[in-house]
Protein backbone atom coordinates (compact mmCIF):
# COMPACT_ATOMS: atom_id res chain seq x y z
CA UNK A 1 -6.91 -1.88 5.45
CA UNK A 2 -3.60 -0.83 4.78
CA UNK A 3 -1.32 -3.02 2.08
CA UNK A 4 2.21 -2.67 1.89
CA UNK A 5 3.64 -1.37 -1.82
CA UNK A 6 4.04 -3.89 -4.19
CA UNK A 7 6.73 -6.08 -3.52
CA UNK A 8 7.62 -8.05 -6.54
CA UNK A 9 7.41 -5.76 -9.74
CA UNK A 10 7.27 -6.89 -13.49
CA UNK A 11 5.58 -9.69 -13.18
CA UNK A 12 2.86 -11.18 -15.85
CA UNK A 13 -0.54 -10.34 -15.07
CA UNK A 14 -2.26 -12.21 -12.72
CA UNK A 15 -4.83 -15.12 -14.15
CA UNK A 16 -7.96 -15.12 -11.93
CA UNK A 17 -8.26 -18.79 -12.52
CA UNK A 18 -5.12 -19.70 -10.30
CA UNK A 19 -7.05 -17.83 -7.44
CA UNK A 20 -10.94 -18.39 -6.02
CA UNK A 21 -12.33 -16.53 -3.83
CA UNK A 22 -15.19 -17.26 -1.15
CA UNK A 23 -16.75 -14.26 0.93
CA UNK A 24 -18.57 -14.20 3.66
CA UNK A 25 -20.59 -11.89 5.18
CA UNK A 26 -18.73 -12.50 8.79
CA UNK A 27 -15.06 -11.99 8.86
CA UNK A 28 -14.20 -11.26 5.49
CA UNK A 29 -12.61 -13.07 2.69
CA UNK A 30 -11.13 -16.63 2.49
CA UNK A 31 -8.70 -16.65 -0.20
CA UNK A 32 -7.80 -20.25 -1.85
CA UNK A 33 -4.43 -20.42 -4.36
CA UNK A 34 -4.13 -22.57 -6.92
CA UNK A 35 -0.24 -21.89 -7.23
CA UNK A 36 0.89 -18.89 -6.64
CA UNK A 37 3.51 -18.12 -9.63
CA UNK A 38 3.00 -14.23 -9.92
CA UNK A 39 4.13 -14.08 -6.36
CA UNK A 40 1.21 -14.53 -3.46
CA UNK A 41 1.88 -10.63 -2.33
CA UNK A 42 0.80 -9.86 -5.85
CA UNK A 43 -2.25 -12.54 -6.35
CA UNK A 44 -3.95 -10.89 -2.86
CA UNK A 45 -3.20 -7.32 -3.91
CA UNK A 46 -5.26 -8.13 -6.82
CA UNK A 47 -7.87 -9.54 -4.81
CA UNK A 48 -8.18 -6.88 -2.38
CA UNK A 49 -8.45 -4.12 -5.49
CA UNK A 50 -11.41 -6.36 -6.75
CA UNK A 51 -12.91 -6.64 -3.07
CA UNK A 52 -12.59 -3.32 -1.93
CA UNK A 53 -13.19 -2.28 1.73
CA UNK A 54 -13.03 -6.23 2.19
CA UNK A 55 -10.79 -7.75 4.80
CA UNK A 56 -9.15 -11.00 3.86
CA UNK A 57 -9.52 -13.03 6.77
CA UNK A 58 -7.80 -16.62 5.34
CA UNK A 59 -5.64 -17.85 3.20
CA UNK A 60 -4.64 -21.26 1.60
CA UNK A 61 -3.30 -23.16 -1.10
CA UNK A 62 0.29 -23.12 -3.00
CA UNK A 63 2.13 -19.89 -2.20
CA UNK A 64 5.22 -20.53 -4.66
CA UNK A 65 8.02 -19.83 -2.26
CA UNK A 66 10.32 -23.21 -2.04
CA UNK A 67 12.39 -22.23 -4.21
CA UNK A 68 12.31 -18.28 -2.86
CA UNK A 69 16.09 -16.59 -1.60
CA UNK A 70 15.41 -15.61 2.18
CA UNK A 71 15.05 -11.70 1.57
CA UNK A 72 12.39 -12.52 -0.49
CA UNK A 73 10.64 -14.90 1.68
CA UNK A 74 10.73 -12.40 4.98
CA UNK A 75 9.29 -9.91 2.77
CA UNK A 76 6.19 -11.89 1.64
CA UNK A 77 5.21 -12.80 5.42
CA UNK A 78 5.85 -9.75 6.35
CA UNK A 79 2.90 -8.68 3.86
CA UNK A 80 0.90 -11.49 5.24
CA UNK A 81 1.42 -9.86 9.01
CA UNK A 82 0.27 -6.97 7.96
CA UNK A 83 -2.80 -8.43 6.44
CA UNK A 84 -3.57 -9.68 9.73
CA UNK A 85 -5.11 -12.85 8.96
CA UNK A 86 -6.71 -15.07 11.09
CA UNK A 87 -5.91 -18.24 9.45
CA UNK A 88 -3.03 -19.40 6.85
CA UNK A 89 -2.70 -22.96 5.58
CA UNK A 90 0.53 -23.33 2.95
CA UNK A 91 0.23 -25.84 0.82
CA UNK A 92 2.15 -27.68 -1.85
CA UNK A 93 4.37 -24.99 -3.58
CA UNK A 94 4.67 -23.12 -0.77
CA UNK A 95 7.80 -25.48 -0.22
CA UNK A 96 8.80 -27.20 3.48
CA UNK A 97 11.16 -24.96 4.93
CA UNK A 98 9.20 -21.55 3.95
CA UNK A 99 5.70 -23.28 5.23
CA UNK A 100 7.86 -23.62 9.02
CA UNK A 101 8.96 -20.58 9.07
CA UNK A 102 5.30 -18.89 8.40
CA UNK A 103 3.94 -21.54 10.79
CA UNK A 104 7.43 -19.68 13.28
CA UNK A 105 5.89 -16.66 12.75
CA UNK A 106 1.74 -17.02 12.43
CA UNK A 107 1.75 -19.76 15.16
CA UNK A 108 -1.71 -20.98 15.44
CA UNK A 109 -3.09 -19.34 13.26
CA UNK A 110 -1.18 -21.44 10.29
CA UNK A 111 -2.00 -24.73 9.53
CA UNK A 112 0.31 -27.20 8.29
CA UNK A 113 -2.08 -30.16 6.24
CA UNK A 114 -1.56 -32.75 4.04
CA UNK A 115 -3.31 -34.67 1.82
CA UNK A 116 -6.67 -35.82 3.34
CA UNK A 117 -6.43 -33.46 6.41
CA UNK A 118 -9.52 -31.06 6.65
CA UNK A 119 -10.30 -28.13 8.91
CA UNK A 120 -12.61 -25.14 9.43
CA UNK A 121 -12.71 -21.90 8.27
C-alpha cells in the first residue's frame, strides 16, 4: 500500500491511547479515533508503520478537522482516497461542514451517525 508523504510536519508524537485498533483477518484493519489532535493523516501513518503489510479497511471516530482552513482539509481526504477505504464514519471533532464534504467525496462508503446510531463493519 502506498501512503502519501507526511502531510502535517512538527507535530507532538502521537499517544496510542487516542487511537485503538481492531484487525481482522478479512479485509484488514478497522481503525477507531478517539480525537484526532496530531492530525488523522498522521495518527494512521502511525498505525500502518505498526501494522505493516496491513490494509486499513475502516475508519471512525473524531478526525479534528472543524476548525481545519480548506487546503488543509482537501489534503487530508485526499490521503484518505488514497487509502482506499471501504468505510469512513466522522464523528464529533471531525466538525459538520468537513464530515459533508468527506461524505461529497466517499459517498457511501461514509457514514454520517449520531449518538445512538449503530452500524456494521
Amino acid at each position: 500500500m502506498r501512503i502519501p508523504p507526511l502531510l502535517f510536519r512538527n507535530l507532538p508524537s502521537i499517544p496510542i491511547r487516542k487511537v485503538t485498533v481492531k484487525s481482522e483477518s478479512h479485509g484488514g484493519l478497522s481503525v477507531f479515533l478517539g480525537c484526532s489532535h496530531p492530525g488523522v493523516a498522521n495518527c494512521l501513518r502511525h498505525i500502518v508503520s505498526l501494522f505493516a503489510g496491513r490494509r486499513i479497511k475502516a475508519v471512525v471516530g473524531g478526525m479534528h478537522l472543524e476548525n481545519v482552513g480548506p487546503q488543509r482539509l482537501q489534503d487530508t481526504i485526499k490521503f484518505l482516497e488514497d487509502l482506499n477505504l471501504q468505510k469512513i464514519v466522522p464523528l464529533h471533532c471531525t466538525g459538520l461542514a468537513a464530515a459533508f464534504t468527506i461524505k461529497e467525496r466517499f459517498k457511501d462508503r461514509c457514514l454520517l451517525l449520531k449518538a445512538g446510531d449503530s452500524f456494521e463493519l
